[in-house]
C-alpha atoms as a PDB file:
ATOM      1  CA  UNK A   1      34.202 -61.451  26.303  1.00  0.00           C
ATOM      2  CA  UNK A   2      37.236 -59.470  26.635  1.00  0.00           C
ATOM      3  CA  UNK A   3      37.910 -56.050  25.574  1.00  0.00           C
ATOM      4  CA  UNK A   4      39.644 -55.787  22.474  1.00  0.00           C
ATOM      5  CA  UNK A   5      43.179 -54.426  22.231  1.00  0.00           C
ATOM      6  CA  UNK A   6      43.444 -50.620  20.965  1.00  0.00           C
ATOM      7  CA  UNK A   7      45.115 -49.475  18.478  1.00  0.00           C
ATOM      8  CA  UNK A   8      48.270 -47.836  18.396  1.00  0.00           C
ATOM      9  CA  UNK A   9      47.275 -45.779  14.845  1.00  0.00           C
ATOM     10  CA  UNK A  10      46.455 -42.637  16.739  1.00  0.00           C
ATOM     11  CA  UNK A  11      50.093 -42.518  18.036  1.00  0.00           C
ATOM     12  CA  UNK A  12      51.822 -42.944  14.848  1.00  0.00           C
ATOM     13  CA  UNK A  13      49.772 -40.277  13.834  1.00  0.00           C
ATOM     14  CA  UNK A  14      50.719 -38.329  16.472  1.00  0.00           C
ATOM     15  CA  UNK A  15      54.602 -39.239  16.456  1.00  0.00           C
ATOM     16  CA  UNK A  16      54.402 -38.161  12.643  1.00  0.00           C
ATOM     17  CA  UNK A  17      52.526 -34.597  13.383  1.00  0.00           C
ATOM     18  CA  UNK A  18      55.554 -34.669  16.734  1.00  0.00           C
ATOM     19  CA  UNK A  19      58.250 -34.980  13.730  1.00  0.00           C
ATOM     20  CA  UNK A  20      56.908 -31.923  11.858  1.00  0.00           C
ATOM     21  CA  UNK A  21      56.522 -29.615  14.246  1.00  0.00           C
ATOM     22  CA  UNK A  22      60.069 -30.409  15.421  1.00  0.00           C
ATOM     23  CA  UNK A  23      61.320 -29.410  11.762  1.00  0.00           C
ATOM     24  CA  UNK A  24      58.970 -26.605  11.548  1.00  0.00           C
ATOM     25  CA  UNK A  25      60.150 -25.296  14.559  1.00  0.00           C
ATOM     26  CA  UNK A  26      63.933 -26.096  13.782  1.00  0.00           C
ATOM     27  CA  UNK A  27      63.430 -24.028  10.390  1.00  0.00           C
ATOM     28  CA  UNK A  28      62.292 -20.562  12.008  1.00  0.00           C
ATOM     29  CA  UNK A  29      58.283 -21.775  12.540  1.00  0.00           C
ATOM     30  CA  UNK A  30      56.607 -20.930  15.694  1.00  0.00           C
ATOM     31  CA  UNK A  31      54.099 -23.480  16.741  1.00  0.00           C
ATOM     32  CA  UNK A  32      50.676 -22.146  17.962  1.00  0.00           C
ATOM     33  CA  UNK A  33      48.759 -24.860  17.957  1.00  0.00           C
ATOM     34  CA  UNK A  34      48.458 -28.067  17.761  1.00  0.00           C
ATOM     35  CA  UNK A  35      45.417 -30.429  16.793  1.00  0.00           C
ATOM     36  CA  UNK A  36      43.099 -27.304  16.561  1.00  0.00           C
ATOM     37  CA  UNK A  37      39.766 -28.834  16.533  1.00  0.00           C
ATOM     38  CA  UNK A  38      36.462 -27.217  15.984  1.00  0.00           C
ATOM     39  CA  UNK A  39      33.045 -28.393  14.418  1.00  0.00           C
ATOM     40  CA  UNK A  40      34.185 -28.353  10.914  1.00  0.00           C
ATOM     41  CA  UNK A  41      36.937 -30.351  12.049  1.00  0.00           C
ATOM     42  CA  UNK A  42      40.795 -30.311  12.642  1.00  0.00           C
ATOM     43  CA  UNK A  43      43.833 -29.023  11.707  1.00  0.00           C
ATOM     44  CA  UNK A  44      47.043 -30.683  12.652  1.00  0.00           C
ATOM     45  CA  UNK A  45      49.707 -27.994  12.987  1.00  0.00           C
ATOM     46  CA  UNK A  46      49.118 -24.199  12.996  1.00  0.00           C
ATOM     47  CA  UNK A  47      52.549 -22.327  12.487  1.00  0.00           C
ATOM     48  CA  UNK A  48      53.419 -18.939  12.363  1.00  0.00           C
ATOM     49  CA  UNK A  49      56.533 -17.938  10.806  1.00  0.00           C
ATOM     50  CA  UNK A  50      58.235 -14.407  11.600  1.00  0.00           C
ATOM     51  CA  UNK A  51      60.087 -12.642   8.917  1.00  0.00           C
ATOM     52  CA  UNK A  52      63.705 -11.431  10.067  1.00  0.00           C
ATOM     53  CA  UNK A  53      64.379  -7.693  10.029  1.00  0.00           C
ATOM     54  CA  UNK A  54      66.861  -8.167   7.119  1.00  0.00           C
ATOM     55  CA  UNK A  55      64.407 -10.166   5.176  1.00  0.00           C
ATOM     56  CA  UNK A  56      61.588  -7.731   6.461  1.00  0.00           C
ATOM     57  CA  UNK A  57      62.848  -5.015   5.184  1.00  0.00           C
ATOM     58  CA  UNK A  58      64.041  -6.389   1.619  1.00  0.00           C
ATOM     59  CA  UNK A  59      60.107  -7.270   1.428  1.00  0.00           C
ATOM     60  CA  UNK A  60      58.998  -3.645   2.338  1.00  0.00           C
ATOM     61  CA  UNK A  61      61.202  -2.035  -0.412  1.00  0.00           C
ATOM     62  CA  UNK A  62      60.917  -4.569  -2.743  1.00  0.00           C
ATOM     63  CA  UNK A  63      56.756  -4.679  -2.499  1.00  0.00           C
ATOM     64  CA  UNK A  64      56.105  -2.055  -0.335  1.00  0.00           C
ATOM     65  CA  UNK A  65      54.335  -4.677   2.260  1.00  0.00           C
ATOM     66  CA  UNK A  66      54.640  -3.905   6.025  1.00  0.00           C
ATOM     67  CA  UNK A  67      53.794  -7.856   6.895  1.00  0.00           C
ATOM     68  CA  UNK A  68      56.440  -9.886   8.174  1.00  0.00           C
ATOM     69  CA  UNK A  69      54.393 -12.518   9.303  1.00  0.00           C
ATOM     70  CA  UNK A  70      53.185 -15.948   7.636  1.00  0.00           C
ATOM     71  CA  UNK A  71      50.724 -18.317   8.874  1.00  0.00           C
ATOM     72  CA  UNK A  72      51.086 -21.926   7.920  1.00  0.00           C
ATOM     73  CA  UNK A  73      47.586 -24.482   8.350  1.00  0.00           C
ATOM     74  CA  UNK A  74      49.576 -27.737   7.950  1.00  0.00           C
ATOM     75  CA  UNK A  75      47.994 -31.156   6.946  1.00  0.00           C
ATOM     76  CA  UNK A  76      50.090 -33.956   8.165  1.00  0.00           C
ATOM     77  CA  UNK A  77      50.034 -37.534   6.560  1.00  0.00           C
ATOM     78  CA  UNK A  78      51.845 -40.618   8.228  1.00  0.00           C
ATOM     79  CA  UNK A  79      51.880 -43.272   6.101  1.00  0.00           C
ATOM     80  CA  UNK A  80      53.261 -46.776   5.959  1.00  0.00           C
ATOM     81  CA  UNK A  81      55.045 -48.816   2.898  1.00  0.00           C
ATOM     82  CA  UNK A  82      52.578 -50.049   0.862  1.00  0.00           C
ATOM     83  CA  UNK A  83      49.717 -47.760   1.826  1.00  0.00           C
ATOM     84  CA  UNK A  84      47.003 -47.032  -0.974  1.00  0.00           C
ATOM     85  CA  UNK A  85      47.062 -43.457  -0.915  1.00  0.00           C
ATOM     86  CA  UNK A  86      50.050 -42.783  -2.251  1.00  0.00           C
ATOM     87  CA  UNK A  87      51.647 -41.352   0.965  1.00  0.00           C
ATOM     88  CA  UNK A  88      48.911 -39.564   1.754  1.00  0.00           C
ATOM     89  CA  UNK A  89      48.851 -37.542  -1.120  1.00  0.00           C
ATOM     90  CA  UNK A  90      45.626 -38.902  -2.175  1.00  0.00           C
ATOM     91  CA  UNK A  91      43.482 -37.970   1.206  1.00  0.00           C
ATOM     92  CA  UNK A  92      43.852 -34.794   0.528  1.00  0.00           C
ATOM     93  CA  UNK A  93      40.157 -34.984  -1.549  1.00  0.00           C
ATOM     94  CA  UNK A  94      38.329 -31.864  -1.905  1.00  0.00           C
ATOM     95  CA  UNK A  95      36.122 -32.559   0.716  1.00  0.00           C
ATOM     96  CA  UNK A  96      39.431 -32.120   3.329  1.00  0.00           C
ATOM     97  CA  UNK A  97      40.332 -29.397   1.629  1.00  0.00           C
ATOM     98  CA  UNK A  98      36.955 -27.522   2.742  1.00  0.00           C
ATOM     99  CA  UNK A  99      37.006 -29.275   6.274  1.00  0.00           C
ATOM    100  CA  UNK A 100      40.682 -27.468   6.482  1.00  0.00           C
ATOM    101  CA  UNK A 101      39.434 -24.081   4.928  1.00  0.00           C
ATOM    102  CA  UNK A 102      36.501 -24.106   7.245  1.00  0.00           C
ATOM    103  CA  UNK A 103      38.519 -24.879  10.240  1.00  0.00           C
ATOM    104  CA  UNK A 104      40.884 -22.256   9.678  1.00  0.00           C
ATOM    105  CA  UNK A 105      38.044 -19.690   9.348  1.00  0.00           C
ATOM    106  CA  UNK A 106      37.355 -20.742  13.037  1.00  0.00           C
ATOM    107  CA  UNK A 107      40.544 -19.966  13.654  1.00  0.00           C
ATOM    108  CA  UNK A 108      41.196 -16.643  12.081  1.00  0.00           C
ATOM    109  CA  UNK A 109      37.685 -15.510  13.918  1.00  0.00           C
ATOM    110  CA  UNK A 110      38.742 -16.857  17.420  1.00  0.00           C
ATOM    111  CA  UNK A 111      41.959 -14.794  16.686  1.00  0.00           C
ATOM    112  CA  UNK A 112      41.262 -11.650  15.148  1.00  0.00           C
ATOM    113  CA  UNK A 113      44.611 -10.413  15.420  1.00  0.00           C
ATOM    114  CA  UNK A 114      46.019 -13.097  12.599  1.00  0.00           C
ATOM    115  CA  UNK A 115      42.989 -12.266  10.008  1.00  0.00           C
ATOM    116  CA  UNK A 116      44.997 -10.341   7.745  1.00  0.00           C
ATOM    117  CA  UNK A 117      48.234 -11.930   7.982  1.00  0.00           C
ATOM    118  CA  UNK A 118      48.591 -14.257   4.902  1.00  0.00           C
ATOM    119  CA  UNK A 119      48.111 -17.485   5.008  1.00  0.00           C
ATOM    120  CA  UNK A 120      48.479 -20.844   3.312  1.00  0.00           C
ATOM    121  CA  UNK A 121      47.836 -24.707   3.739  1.00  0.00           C
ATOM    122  CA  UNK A 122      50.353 -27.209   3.277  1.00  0.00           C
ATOM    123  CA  UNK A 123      50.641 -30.785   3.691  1.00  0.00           C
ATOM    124  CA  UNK A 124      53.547 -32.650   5.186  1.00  0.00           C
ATOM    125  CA  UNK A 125      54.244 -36.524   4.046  1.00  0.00           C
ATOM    126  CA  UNK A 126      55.773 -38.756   6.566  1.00  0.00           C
ATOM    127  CA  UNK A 127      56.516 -41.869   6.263  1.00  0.00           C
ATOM    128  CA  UNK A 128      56.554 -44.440   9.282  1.00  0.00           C
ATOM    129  CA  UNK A 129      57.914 -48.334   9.197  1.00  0.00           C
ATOM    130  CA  UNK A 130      58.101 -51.019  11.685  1.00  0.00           C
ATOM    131  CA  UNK A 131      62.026 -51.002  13.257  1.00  0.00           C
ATOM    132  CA  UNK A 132      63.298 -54.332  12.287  1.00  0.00           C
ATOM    133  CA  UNK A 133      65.858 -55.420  14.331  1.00  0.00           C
ATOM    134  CA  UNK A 134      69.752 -56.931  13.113  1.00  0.00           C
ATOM    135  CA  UNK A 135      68.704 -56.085   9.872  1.00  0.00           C
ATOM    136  CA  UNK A 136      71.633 -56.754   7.429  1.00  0.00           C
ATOM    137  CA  UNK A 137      71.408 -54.317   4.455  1.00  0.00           C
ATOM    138  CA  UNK A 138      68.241 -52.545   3.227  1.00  0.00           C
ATOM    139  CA  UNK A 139      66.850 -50.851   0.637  1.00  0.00           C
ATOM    140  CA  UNK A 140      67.575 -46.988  -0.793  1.00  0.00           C
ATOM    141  CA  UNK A 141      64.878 -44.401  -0.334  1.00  0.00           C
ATOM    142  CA  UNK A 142      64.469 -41.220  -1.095  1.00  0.00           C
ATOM    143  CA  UNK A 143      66.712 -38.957   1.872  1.00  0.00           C
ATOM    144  CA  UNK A 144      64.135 -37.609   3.900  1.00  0.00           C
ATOM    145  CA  UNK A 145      64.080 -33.995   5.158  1.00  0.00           C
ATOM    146  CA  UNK A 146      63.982 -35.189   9.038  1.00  0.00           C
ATOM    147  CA  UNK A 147      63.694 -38.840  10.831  1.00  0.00           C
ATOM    148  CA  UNK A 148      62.849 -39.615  14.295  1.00  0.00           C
ATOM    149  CA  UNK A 149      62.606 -43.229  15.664  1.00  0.00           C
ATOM    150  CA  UNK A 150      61.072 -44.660  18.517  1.00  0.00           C
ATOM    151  CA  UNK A 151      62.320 -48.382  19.730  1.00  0.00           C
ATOM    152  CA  UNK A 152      59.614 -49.257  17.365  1.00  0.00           C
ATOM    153  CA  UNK A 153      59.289 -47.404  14.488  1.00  0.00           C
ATOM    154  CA  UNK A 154      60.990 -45.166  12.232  1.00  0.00           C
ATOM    155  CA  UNK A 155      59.615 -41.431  10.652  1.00  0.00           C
ATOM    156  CA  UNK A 156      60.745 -39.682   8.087  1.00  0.00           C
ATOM    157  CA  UNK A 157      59.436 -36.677   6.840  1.00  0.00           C
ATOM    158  CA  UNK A 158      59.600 -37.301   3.207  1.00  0.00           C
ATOM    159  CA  UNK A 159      58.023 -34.197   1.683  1.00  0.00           C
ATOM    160  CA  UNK A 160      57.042 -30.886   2.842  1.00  0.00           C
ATOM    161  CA  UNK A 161      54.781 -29.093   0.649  1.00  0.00           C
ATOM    162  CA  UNK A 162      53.981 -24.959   1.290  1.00  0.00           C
ATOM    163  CA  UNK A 163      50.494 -23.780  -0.146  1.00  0.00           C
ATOM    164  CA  UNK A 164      50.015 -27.235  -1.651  1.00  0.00           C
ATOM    165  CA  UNK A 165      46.540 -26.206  -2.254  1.00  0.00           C
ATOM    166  CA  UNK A 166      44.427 -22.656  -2.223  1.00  0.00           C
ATOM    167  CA  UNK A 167      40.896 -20.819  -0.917  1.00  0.00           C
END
């Protein structure tokens, strides 16, 4: 018997988690990791975004808070046409949610120095579809935020969504 053929779903996940850090980083984001994985489980992206002095200082006066720094657990969904989740959206159960929370404890107590910053989780939506070639016309979407396409697929990041859920 032969050995069956793997599956390329790990690298579409992967392409699509590629994608957002690309427009994290683009928008001011500083990646710090990627993938974190402990026993709870994983978090895709872990992003920590840095305040300028102009918009540090408008904070301090305007709420007397000395933090200029925002850390961002990020969730990232790649999805294809027709999937049953509605983009994603749906997998984020409870049950994630704690898995996230969890890992992000991990996290915060493997690097002290970012406990008190504050944080939030948000989910990123990207969608992924097969690159048909010579195709004449197409159908209208929704514009995403950022696409990147490989010679066989194409990724668009459809929806970004800051502290799309709480701890």
């Amino acid at each position: 018997m032969s050995n069956s053929v793997r599956s390329n779903y790990p690298d579409i996940g992967d392409l699509g988690e590629d994608l957002v850090a690309q427009w994290l980083h683009s928008t001011g984001w500083e990646i710090l990791h990627r993938r974190f994985y402990c026993r709870w489980g994983e978090i895709d992206i872990i992003a920590q975004y840095h305040q300028t002095d102009t918009q540090a200082a408008a904070n301090i006066l305007r709420m007397n808070r000395t933090e200029n720094l925002t850390l961002a657990f990020v969730e990232v969904k790649t999805r294809s046409a027709g999937n049953w989740d509605d983009g994603g959206r749906n997998a984020i159960t409870q049950g994630k949610k704690t898995k996230i929370w969890r890992t992000a404890e991990i996290f915060l107590a493997e690097y002290p120095e970012k406990a008190d910053y504050p944080c939030r989780f948000d989910v990123a939506i990207v969608s992924c579809q097969r690159r048909i070639k010579n195709l004449a016309g197409g159908t209208v979407t929704q514009e995403p935020i950022l696409s990147l396409s490989t010679d066989k697929y194409e990724f668009k990041l459809q929806e970004y969504i800051p502290a799309a859920f709480e701890y």
